[in-house]
C-alpha atoms as a PDB file:
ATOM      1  CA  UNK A   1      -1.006  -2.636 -22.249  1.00  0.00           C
ATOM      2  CA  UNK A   2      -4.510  -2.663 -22.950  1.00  0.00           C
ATOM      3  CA  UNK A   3      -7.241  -0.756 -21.411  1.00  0.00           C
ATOM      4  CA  UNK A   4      -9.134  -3.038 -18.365  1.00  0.00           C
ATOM      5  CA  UNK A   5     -12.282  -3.402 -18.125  1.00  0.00           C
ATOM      6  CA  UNK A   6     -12.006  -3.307 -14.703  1.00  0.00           C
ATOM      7  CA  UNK A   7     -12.047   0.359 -14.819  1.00  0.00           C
ATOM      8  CA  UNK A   8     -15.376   1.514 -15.453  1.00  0.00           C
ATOM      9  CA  UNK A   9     -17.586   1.024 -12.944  1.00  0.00           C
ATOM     10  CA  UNK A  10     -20.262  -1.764 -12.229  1.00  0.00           C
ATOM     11  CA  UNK A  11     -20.851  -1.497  -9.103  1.00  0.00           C
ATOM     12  CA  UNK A  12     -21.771   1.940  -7.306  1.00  0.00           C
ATOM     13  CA  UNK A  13     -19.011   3.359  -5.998  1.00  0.00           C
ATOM     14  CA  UNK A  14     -18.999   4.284  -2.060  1.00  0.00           C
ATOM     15  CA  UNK A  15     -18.539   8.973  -1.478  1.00  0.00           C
ATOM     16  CA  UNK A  16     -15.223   9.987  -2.040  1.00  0.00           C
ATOM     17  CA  UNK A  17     -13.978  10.848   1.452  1.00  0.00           C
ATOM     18  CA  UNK A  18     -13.252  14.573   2.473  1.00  0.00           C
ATOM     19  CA  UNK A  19      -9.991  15.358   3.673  1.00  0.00           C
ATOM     20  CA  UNK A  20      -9.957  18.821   3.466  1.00  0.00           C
ATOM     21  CA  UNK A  21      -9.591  19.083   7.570  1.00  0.00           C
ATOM     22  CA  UNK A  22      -6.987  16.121   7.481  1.00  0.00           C
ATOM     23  CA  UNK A  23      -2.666  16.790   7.420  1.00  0.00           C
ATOM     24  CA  UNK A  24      -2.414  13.686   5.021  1.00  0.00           C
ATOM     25  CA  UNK A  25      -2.308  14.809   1.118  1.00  0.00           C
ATOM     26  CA  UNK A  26      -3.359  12.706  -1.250  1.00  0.00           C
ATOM     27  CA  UNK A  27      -2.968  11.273  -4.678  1.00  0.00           C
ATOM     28  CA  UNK A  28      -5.881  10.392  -7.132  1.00  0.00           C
ATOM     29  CA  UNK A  29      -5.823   6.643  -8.764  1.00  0.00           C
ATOM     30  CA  UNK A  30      -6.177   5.713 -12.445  1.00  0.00           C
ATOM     31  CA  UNK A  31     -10.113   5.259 -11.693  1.00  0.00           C
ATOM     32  CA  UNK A  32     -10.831   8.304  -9.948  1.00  0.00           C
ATOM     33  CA  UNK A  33     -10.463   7.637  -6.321  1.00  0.00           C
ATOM     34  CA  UNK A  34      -8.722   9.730  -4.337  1.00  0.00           C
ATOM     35  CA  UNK A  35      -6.028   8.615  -1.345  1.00  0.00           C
ATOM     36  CA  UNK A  36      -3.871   9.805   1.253  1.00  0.00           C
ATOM     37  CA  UNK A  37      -0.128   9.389   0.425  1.00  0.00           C
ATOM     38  CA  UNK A  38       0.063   7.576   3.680  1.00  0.00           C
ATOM     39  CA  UNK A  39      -1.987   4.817   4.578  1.00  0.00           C
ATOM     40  CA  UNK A  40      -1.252   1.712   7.276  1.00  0.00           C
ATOM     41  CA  UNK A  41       0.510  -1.476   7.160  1.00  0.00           C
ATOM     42  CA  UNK A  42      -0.646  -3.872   9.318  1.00  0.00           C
ATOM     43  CA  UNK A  43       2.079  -6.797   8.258  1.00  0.00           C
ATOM     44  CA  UNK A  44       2.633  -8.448  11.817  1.00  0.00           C
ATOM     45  CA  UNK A  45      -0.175  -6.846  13.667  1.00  0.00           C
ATOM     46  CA  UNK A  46      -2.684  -9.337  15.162  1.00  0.00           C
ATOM     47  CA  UNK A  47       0.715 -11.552  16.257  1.00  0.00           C
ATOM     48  CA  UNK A  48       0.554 -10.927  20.211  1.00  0.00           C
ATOM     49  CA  UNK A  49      -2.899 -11.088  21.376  1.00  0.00           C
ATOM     50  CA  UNK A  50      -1.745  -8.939  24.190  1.00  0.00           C
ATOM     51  CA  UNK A  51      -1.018  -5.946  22.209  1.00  0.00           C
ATOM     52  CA  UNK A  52      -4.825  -6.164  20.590  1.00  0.00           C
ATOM     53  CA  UNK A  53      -6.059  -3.577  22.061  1.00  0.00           C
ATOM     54  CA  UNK A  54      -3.409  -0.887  21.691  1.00  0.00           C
ATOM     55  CA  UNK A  55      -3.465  -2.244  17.961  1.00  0.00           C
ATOM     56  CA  UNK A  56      -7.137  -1.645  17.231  1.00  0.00           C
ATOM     57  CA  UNK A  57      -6.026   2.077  19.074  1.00  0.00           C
ATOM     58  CA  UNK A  58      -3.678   2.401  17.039  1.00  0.00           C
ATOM     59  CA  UNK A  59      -5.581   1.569  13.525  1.00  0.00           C
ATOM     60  CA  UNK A  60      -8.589   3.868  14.751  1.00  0.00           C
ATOM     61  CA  UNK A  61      -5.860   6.970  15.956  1.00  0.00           C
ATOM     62  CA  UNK A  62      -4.501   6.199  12.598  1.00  0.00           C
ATOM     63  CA  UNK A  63      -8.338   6.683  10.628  1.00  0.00           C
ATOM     64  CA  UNK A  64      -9.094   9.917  12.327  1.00  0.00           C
ATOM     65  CA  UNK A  65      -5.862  11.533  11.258  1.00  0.00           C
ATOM     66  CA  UNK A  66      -7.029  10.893   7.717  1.00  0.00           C
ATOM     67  CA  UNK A  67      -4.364   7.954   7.188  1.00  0.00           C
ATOM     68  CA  UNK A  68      -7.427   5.860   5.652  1.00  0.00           C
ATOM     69  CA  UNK A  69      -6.077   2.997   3.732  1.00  0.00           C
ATOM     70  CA  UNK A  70      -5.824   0.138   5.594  1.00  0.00           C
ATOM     71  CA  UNK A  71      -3.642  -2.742   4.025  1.00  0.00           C
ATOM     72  CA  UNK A  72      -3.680  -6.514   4.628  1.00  0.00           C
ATOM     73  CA  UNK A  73      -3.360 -10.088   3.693  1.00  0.00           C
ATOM     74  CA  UNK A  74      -4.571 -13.429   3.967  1.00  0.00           C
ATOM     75  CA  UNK A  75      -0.729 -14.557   4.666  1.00  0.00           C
ATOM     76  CA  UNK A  76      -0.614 -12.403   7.486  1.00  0.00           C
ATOM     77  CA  UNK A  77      -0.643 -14.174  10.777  1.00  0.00           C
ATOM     78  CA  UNK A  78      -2.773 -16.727   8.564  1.00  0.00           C
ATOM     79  CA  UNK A  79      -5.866 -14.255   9.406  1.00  0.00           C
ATOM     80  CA  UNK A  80      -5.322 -12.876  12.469  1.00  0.00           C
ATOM     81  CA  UNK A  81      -4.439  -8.982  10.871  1.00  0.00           C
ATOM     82  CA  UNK A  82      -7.237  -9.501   8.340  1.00  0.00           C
ATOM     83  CA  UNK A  83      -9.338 -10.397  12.358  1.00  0.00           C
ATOM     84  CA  UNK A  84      -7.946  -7.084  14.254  1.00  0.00           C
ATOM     85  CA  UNK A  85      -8.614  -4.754  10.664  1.00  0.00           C
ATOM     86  CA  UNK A  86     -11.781  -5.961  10.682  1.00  0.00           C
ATOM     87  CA  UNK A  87     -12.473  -5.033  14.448  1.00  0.00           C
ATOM     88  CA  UNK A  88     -10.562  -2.027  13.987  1.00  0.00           C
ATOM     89  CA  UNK A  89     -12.337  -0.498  11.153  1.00  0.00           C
ATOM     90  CA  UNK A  90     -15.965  -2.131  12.036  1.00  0.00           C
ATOM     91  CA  UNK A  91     -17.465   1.115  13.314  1.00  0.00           C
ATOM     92  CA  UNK A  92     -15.911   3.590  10.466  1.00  0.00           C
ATOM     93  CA  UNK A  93     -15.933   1.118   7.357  1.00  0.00           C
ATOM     94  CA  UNK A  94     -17.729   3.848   4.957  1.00  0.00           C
ATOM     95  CA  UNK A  95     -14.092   6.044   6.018  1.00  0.00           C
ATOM     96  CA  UNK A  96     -11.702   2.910   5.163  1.00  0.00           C
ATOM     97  CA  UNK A  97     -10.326   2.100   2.057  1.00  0.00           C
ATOM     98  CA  UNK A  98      -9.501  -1.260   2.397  1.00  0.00           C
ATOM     99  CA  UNK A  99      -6.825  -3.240   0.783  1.00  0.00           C
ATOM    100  CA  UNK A 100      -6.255  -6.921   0.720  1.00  0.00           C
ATOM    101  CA  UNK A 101      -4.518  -9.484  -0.881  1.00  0.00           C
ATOM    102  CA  UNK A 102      -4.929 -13.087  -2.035  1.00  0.00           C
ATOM    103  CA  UNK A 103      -1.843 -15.176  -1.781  1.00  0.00           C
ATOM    104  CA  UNK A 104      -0.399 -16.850  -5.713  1.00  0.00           C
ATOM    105  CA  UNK A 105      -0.958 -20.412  -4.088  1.00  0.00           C
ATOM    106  CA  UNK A 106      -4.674 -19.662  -4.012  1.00  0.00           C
ATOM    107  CA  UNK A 107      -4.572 -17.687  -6.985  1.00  0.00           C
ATOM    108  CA  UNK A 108      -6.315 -19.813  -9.632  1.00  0.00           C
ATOM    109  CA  UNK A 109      -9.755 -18.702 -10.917  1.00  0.00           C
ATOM    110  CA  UNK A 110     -11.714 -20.876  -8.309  1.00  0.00           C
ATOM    111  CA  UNK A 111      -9.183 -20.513  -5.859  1.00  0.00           C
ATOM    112  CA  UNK A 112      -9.057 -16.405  -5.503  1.00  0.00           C
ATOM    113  CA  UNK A 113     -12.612 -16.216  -5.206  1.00  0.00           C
ATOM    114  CA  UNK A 114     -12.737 -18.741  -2.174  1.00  0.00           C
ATOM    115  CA  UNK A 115      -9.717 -16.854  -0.534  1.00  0.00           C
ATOM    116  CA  UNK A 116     -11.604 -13.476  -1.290  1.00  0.00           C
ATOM    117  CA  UNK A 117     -15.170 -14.907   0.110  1.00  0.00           C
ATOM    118  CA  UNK A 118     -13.057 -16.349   3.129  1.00  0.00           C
ATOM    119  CA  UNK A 119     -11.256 -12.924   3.872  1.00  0.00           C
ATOM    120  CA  UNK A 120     -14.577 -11.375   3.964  1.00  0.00           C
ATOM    121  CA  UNK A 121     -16.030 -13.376   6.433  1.00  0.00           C
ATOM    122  CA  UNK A 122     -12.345 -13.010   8.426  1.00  0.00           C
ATOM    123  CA  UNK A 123     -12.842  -9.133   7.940  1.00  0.00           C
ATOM    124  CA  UNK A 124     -16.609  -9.184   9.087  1.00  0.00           C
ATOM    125  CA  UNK A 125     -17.196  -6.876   5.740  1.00  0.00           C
ATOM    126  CA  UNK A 126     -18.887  -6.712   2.649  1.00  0.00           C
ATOM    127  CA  UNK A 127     -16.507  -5.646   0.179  1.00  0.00           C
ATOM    128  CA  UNK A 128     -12.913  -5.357  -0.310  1.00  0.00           C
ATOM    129  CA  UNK A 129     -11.752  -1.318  -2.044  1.00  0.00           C
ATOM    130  CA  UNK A 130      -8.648  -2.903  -3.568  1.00  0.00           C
ATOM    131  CA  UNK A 131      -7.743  -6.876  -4.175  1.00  0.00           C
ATOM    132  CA  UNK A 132      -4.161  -7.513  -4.900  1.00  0.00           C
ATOM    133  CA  UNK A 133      -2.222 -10.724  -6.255  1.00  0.00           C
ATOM    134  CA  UNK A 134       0.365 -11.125  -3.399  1.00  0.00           C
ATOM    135  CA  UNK A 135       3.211 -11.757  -5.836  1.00  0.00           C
ATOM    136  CA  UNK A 136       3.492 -13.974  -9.157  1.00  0.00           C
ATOM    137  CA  UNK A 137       2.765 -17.236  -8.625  1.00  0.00           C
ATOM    138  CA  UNK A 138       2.457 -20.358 -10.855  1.00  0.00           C
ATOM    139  CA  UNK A 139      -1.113 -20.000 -11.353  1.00  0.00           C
ATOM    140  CA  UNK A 140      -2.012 -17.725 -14.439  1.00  0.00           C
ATOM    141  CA  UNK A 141      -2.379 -14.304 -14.051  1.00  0.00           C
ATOM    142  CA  UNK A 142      -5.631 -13.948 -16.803  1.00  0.00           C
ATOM    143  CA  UNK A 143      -7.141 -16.532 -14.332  1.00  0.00           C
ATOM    144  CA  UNK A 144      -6.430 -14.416 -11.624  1.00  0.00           C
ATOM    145  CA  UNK A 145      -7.496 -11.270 -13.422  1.00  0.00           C
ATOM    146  CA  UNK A 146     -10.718 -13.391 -14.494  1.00  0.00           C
ATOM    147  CA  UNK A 147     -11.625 -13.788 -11.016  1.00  0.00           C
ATOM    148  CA  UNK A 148     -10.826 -10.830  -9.933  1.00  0.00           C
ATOM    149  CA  UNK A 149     -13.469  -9.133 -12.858  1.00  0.00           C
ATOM    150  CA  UNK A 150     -16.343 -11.844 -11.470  1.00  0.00           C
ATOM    151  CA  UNK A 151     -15.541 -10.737  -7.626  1.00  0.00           C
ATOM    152  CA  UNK A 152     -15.783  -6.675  -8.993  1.00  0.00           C
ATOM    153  CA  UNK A 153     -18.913  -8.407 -10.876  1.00  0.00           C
ATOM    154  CA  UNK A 154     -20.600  -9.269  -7.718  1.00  0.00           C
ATOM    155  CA  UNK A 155     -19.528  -6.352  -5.807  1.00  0.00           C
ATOM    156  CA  UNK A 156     -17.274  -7.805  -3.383  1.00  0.00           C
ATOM    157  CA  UNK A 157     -14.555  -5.909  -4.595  1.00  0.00           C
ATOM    158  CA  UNK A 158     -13.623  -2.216  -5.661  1.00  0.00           C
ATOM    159  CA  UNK A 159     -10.811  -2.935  -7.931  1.00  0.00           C
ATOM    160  CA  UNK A 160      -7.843  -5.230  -7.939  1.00  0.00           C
ATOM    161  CA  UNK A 161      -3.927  -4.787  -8.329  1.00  0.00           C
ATOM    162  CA  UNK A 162      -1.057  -6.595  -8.196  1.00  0.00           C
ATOM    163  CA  UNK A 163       2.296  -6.870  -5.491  1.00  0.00           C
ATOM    164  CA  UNK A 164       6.075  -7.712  -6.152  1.00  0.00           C
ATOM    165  CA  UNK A 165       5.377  -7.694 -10.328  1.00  0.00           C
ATOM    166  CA  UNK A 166       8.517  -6.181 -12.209  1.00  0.00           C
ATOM    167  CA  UNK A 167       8.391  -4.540 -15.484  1.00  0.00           C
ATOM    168  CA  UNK A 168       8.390  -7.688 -17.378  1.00  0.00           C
ATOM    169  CA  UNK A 169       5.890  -9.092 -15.485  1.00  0.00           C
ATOM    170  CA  UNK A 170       3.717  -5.577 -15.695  1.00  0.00           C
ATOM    171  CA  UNK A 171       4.558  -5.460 -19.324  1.00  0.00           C
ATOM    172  CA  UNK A 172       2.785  -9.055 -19.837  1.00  0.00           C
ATOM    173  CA  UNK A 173      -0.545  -8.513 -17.906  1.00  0.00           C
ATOM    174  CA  UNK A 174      -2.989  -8.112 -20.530  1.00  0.00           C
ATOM    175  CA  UNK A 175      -4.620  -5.397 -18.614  1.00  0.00           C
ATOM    176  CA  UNK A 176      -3.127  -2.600 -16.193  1.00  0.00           C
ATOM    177  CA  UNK A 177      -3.712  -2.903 -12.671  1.00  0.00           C
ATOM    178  CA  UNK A 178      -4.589  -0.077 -10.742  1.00  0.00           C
ATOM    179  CA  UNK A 179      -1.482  -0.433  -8.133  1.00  0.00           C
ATOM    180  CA  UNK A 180       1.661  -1.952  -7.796  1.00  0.00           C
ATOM    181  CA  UNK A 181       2.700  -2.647  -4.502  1.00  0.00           C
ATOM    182  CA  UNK A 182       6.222  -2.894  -4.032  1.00  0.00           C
ATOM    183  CA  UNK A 183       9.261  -2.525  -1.733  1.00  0.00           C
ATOM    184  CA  UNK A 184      10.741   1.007  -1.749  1.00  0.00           C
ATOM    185  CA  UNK A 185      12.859   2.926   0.042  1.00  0.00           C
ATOM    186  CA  UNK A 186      16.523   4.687  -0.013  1.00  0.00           C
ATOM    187  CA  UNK A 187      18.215   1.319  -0.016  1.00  0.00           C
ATOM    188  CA  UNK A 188      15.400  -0.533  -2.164  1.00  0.00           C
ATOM    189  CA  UNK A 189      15.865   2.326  -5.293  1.00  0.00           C
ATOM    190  CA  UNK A 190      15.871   0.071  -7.762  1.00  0.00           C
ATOM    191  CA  UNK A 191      12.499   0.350  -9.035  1.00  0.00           C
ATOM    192  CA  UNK A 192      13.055   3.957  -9.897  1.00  0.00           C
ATOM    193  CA  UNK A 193      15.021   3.190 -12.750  1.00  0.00           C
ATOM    194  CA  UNK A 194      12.725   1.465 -14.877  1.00  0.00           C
ATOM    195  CA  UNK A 195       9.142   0.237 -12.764  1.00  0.00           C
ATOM    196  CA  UNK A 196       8.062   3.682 -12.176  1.00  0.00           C
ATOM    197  CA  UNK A 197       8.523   5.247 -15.053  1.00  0.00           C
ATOM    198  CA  UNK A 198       6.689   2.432 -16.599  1.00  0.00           C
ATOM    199  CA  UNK A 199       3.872   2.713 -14.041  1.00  0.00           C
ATOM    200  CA  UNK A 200       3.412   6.624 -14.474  1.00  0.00           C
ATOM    201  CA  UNK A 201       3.641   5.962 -18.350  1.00  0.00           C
ATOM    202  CA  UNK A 202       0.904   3.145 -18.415  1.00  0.00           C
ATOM    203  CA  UNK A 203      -2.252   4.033 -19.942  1.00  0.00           C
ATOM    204  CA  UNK A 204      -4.508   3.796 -17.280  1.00  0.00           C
ATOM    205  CA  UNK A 205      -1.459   4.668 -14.871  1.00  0.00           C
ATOM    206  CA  UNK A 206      -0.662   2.592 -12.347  1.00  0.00           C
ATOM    207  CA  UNK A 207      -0.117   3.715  -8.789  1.00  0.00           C
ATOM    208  CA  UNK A 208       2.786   3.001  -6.950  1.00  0.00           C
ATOM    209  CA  UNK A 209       2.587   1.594  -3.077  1.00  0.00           C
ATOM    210  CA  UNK A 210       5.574   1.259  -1.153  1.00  0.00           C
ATOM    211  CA  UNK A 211       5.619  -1.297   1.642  1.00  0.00           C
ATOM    212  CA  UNK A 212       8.248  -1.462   4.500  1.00  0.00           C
ATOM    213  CA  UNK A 213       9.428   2.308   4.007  1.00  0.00           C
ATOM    214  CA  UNK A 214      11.359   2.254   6.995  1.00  0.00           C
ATOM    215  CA  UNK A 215      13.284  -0.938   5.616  1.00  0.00           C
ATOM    216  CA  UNK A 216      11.744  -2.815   8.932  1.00  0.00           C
ATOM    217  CA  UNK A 217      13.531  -0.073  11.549  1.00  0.00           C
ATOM    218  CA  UNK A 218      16.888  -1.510   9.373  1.00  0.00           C
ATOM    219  CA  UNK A 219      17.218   2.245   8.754  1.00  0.00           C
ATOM    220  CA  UNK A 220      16.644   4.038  11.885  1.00  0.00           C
ATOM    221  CA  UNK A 221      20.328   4.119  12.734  1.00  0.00           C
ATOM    222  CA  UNK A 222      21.569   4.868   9.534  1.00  0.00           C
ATOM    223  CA  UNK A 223      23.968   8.499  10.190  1.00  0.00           C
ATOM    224  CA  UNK A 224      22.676  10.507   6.783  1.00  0.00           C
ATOM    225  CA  UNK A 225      19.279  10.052   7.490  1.00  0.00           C
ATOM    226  CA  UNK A 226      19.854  10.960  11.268  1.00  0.00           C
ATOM    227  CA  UNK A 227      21.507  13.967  10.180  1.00  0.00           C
ATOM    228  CA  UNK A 228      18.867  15.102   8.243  1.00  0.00           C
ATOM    229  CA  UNK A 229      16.150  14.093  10.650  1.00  0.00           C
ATOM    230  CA  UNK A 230      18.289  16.304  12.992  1.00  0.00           C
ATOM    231  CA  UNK A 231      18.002  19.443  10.914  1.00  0.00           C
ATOM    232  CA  UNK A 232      14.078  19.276  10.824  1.00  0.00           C
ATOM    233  CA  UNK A 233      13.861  18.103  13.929  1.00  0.00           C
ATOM    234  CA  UNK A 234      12.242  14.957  13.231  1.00  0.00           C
ATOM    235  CA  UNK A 235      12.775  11.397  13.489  1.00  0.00           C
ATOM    236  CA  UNK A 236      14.712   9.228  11.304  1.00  0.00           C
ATOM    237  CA  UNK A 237      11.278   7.037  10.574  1.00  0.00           C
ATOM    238  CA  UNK A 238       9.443  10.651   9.564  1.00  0.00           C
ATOM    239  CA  UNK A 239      12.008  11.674   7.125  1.00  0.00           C
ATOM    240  CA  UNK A 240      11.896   8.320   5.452  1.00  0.00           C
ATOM    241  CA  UNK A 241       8.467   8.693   4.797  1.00  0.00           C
ATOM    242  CA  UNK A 242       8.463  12.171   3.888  1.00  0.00           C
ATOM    243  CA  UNK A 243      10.971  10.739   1.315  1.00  0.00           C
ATOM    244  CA  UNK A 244       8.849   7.625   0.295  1.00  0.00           C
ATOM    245  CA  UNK A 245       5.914  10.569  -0.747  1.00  0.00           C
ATOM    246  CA  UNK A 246       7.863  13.507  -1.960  1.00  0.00           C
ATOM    247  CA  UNK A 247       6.779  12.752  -5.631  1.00  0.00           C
ATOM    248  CA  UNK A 248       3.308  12.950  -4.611  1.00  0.00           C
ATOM    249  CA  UNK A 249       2.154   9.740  -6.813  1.00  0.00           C
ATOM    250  CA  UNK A 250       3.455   7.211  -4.537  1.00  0.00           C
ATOM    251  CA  UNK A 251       1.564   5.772  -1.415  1.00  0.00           C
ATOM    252  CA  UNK A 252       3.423   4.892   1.688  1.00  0.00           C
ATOM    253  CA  UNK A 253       1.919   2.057   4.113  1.00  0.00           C
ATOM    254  CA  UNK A 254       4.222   1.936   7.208  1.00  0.00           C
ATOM    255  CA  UNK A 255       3.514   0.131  10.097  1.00  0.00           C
ATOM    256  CA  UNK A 256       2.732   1.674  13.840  1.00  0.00           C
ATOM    257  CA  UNK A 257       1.979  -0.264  16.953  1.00  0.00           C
ATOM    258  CA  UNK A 258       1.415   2.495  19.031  1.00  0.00           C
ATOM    259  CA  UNK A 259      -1.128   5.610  18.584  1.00  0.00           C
ATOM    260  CA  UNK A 260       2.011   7.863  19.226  1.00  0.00           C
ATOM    261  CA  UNK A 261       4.104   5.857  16.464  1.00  0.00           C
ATOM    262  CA  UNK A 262       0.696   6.749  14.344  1.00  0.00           C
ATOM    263  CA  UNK A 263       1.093  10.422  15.365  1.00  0.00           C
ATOM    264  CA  UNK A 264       4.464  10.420  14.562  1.00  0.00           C
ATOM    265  CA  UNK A 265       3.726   9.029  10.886  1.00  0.00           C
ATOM    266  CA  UNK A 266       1.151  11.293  10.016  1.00  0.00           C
ATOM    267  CA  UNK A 267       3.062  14.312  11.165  1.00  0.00           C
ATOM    268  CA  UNK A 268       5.940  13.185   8.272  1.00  0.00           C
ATOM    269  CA  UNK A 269       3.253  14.680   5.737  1.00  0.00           C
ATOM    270  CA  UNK A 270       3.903  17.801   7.160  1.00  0.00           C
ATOM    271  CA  UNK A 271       8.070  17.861   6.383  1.00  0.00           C
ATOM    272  CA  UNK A 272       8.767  19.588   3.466  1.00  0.00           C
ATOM    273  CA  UNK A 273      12.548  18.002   2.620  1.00  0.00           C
ATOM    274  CA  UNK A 274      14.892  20.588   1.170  1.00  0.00           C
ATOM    275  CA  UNK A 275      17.267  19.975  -1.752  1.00  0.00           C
ATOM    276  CA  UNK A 276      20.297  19.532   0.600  1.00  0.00           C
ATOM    277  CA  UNK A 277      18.299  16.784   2.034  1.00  0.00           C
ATOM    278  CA  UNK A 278      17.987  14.827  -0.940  1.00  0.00           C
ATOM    279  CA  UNK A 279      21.761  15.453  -2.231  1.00  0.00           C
ATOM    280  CA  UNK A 280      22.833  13.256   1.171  1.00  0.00           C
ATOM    281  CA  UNK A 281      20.203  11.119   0.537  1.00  0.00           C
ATOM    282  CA  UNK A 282      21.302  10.124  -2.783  1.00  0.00           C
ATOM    283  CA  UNK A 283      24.562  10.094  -1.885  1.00  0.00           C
ATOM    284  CA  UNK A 284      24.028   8.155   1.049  1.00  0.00           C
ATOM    285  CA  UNK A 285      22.107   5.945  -1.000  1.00  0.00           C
ATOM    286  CA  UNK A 286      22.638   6.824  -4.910  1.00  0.00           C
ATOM    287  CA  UNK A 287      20.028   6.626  -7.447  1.00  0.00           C
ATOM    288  CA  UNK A 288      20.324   3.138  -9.919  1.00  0.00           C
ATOM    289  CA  UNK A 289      21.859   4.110 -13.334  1.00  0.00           C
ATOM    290  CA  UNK A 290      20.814   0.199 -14.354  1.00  0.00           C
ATOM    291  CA  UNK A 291      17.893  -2.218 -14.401  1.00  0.00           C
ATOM    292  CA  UNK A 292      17.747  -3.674 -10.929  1.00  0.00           C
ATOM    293  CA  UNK A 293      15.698  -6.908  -9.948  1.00  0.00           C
ATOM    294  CA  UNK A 294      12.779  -6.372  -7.942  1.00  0.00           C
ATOM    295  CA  UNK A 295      13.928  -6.565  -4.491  1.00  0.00           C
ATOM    296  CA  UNK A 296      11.465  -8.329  -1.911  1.00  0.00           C
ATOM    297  CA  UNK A 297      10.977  -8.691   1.873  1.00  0.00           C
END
């Protein structure tokens, strides 16, 4: 892959943030920006109004503890997460890296630049850190790419990246994005075989970000992991994201509802996983040895 243009800079770029007094490390991005390992989901949130509050908490609890990536979509709740991150984040923007993502039915040229303007507006902000392509869609991807370049153009966005792309479909962009977002965890491994190596080979590299790291609670119960949560006594959900970040170059975005589930996320940066733990993790839940399609949720 070519080099993009979309990585040097037109826009000036916001201070890098200092996390020097935060528990979250961090990983650095092909164009210099720096990033906790754990961010925030927020797929679902905004769903109950009744739980808006404790959501917005949450978010903010989240923030402070230096877990300052915030990730959303149009798709979800059609708006009304892209409402409650905007509230959320309203009051400590310049702290927030903020990711978004347009969906591939509004992907064409025109079409991604309306969804971007009308996330903005959603939001209540003036910019978007990172714009991703929700997954391939039928639209072209160089007229997504083109509009992404005129949003970056007009300062609306940071950078963009893509979601749910495999290697083939990485391998035909004709630039790199700056992430990949993509589902990953001890019984998603698939993409170790062949998307990350491609994505820490790339020149620019590409970042990987792993959504639904706890496999949507599917993994809580799972004995292995309980067992080794046991030994570091921690919870299942902390050692699977102390997993998801133990190379150090991929970003985890779980999901909490609850400033004590936040707590209990950011505290999994702290776990340092010994080599017993990852023997009965992969044999819990071995390695592939073989391309894999790209699993989604």
């Amino acid at each position: 892959m070519c080099r993009s243009s979309h990585m040097t800079p037109r826009v000036q770029q916001r201070p890098r943030l200092d996390y020097d007094d935060r528990m979250i490390p961090t990983t650095t991005l092909a164009d210099g920006t720096t990033l906790p390992l754990l961010g925030q989901g927020t797929w679902h949130i905004g769903d109950e109004p009744e739980r808006r509050k404790t959501e917005i908490a949450s978010l903010r609890e989240g923030i402070e503890l230096g877990m300052t990536l915030v990730d959303t979509a149009e798709m979800y709740g059609s708006g009304r997460s892209e409402s409650l991150v905007g509230e959320a984040i309203a009051s400590v923007r310049d702290e927030v890296f903020l990711v978004d993502k347009v969906l591939p039915t509004n992907a064409s040229e025109s079409g991604t630049i309306e969804a971007c303007e009308r996330s903005l507006a959603v939001l209540g902000t003036e910019r978007i850190d990172l714009y991703l392509l929700h997954w391939p869609g039928a639209h072209p991807v160089d007229d997504t790419i083109a509009a992404f370049d005129r949003l970056r153009d007009r300062g609306l966005i940071g950078a963009w990246g893509v979601s749910n792309f495999d290697p083939a479909e990485i391998g035909a962009l004709s630039s790199a994005p700056l992430v990949n977002q993509i589902l990953l965890n001890p019984s998603r491994r698939g993409p170790e075989f062949d998307l990350l190596p491609n994505h820490r080979s790339s020149r620019p590299h590409i970042t990987t970000m792993a959504y639904s790291p706890v496999e949507q609670g599917r993994l809580l119960d799972d004995p292995t992991l309980a067992e080794v949560a046991d030994r570091h006594e921690a919870t299942t959900a902390q050692i699977l994201l102390a997993w998801a970040i133990r190379s150090g170059d991929v970003i985890a975005i779980p999901k909490a509802s609850t400033p004590e589930h936040v707590r209990a996320n950011a505290e999994a940066a702290e776990l340092d996983l010994t080599s017993r733990d990852f023997a009965d993790i992969d044999s819990a839940f071995p390695a592939p040895t073989a391309p894999t399609p790209l699993e989604v949720i």
